[in-house]
Protein backbone atom coordinates (compact mmCIF):
# COMPACT_ATOMS: atom_id res chain seq x y z
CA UNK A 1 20.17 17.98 -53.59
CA UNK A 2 17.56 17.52 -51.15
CA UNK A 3 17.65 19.04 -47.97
CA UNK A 4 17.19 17.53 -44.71
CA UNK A 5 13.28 17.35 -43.18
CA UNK A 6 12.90 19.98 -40.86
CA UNK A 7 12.00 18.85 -37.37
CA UNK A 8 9.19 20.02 -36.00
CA UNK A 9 10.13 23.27 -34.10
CA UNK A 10 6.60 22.81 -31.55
CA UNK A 11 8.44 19.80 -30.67
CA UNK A 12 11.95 20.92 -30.55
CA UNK A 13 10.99 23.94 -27.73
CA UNK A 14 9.04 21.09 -25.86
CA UNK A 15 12.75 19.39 -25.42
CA UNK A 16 14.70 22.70 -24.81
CA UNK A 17 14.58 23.41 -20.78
CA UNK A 18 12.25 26.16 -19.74
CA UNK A 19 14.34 29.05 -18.93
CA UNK A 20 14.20 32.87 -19.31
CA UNK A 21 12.32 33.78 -22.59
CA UNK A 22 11.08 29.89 -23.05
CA UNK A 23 8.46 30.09 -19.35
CA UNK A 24 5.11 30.46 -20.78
CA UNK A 25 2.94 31.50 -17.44
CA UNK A 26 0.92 34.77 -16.80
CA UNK A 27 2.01 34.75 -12.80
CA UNK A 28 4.69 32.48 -11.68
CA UNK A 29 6.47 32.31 -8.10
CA UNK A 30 10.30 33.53 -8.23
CA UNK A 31 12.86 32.45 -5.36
CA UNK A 32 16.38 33.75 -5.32
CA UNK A 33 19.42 32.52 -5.29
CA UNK A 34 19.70 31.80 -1.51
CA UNK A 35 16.31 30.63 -1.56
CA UNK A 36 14.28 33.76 -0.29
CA UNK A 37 10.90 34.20 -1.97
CA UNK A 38 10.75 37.31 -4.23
CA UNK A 39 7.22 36.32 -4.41
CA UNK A 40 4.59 36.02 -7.52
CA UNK A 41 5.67 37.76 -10.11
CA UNK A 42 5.65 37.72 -14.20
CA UNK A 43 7.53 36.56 -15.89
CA UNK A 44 9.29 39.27 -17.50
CA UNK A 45 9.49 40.99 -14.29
CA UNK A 46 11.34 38.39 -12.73
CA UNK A 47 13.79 38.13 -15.87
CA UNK A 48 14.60 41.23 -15.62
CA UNK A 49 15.64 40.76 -11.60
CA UNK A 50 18.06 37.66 -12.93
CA UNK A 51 19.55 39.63 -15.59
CA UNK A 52 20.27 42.63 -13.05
CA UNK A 53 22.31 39.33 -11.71
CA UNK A 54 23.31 38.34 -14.95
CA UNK A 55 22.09 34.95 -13.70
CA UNK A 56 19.31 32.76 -15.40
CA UNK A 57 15.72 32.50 -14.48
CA UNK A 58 14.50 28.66 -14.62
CA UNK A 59 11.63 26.84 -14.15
CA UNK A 60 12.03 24.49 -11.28
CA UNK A 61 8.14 22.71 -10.77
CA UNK A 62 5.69 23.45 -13.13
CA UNK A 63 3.24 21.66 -11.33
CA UNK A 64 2.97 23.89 -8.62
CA UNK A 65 0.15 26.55 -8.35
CA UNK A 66 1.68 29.16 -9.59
CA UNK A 67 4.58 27.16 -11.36
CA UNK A 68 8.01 27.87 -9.13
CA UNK A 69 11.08 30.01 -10.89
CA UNK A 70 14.37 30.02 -9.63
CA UNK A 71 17.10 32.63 -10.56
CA UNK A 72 20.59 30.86 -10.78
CA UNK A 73 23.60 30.06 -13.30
CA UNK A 74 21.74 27.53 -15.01
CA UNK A 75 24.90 26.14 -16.61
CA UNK A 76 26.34 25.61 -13.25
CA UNK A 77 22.43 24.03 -12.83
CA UNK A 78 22.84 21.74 -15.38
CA UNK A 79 26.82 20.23 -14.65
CA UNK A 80 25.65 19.81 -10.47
CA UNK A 81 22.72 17.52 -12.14
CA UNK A 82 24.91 15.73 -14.74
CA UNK A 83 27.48 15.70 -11.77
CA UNK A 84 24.86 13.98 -9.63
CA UNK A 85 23.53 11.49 -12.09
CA UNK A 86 26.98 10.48 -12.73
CA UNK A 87 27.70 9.59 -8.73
CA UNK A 88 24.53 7.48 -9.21
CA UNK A 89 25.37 5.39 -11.59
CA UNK A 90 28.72 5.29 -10.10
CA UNK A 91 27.42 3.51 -6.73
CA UNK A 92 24.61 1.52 -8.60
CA UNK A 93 25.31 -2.16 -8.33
CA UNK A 94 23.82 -4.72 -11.05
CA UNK A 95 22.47 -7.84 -10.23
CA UNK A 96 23.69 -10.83 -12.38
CA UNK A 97 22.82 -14.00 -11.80
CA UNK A 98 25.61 -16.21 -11.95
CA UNK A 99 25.45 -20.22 -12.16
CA UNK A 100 27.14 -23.15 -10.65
CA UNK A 101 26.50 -26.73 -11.87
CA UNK A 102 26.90 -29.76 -10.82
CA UNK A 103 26.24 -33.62 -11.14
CA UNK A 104 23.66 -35.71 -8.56
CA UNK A 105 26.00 -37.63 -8.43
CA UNK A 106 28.88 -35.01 -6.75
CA UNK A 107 32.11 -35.98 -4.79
CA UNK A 108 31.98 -33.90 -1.94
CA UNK A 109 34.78 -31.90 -1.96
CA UNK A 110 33.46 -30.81 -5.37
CA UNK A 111 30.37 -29.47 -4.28
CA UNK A 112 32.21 -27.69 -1.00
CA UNK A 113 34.09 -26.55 -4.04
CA UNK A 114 30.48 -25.24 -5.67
CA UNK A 115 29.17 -24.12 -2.13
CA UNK A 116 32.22 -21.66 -1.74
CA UNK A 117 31.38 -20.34 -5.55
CA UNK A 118 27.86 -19.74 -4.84
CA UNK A 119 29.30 -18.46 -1.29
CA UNK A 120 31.53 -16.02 -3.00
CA UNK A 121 28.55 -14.81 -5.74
CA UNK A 122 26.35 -13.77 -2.83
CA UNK A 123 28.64 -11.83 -0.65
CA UNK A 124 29.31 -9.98 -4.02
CA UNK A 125 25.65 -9.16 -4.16
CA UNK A 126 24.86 -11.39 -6.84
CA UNK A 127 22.01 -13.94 -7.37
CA UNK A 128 22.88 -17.62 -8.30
CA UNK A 129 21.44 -20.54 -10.12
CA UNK A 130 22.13 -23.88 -9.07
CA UNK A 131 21.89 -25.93 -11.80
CA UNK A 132 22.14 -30.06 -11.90
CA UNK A 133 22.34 -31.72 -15.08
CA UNK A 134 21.04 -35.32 -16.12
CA UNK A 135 22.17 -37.50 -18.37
CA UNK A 136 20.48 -40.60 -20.01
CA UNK A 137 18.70 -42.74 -17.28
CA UNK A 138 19.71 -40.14 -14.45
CA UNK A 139 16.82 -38.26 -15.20
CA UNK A 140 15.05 -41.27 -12.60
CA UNK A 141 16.88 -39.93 -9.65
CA UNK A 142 15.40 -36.06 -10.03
CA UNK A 143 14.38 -36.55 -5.90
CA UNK A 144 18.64 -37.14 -5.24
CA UNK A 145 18.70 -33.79 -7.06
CA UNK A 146 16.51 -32.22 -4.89
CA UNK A 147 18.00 -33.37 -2.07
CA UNK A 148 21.22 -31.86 -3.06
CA UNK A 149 20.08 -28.62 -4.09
CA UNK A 150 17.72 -28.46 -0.57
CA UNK A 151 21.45 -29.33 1.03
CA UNK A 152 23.00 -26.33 -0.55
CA UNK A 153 20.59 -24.18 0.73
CA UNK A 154 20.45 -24.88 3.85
CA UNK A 155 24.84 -24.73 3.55
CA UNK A 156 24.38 -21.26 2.24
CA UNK A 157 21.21 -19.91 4.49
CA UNK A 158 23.50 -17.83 6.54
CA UNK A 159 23.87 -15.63 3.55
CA UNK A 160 21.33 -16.94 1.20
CA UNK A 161 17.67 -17.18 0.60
CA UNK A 162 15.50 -19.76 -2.32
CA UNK A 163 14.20 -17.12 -4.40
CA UNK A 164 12.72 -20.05 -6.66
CA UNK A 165 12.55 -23.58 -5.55
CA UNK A 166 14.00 -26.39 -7.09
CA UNK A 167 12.11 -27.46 -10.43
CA UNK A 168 12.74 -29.60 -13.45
CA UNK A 169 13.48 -27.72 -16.62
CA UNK A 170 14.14 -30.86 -19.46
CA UNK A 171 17.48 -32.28 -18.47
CA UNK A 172 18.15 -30.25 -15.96
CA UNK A 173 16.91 -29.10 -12.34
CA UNK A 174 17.84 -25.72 -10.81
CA UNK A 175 16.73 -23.39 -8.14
CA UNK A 176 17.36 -19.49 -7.87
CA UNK A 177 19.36 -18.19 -4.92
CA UNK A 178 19.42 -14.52 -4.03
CA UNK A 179 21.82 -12.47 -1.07
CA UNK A 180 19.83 -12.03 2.06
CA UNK A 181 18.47 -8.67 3.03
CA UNK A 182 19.98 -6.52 5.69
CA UNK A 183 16.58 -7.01 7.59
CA UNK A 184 16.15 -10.58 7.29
């Protein structure tokens, strides 16, 4: 039976956060838990200070000159982050583009039908693609096309903006619309 490779264990302490034992610096600069400075210390000096407090002692910027320690519950640390992260994603919208299509050749109620889609996409934050298809000899009348699509933007520019004119892709023609921004 063959055993599993063995990772690397240079690499593996790389990965591992740098607290207590792991902080590799001759002097660093220690602040407490209610952010006073303790000063420059080293760095057994200072862990010895965080466990009088039975707290941690982590490294907060190591770019700094000499690299900043903190003493704190790192656990606690490490669930605020996660906690924060997770709030983030939480209020993080995602663009998607979504697409109406039509005909040149549209009734009109159809296309108010298509304006208050592409209405409804923007408010929501999203970006939309107007797309008008050809078929057979239709592909003669691409300036109607544009016409309509330059008609639908000027029916949405209250709350939209061309992001990419209209252009000819094959059969089809289509132009990008994105929500305005709150300083245009």
């Amino acid at each position: 039976m063959a055993l599993p490779p063995q990772p690397n264990s240079a690499r593996n302490l790389r990965n591992l956060p740098q607290i207590n034992e792991r902080i590799r610096f001759p002097k660093i600069r220690v602040v407490d838990t209610d952010g006073a400075q303790l000063g420059i210390l080293t760095p057994a000096e200072a862990l010895r200070i965080a466990e009088e407090k039975e707290l941690d002692l982590v490294l907060v910027s190591d770019k700094a000159d000499p690299p900043v320690c903190r003493i704190m519950d790192y656990g606690k640390y490490k669930f605020e982050q996660e906690k924060r992260a997770r709030e983030a994603r939480k209020k993080q919208h995602n663009v998607e583009v979504k697409e109406v299509k039509m005909r040149y050749k549209i009734d009109e109620h159809d296309y108010q039908v298509r304006v208050s889609q592409a209405l409804r996409f923007l408010k929501a934050g999203d970006k939309v693609k107007a797309t008008i298809t050809f078929r057979g000899r239709e592909i003669q009348h691409t300036d109607l096309a544009q016409q309509l699509l330059m008609r639908l933007a000027s029916d949405l520019k209250e709350i939209g903006e061309v992001q990419q004119a209209p252009k000819k892709e094959g059969r089809n023609m289509m132009m990008m619309l994105g929500p305005k921004k709150a300083g245009s």
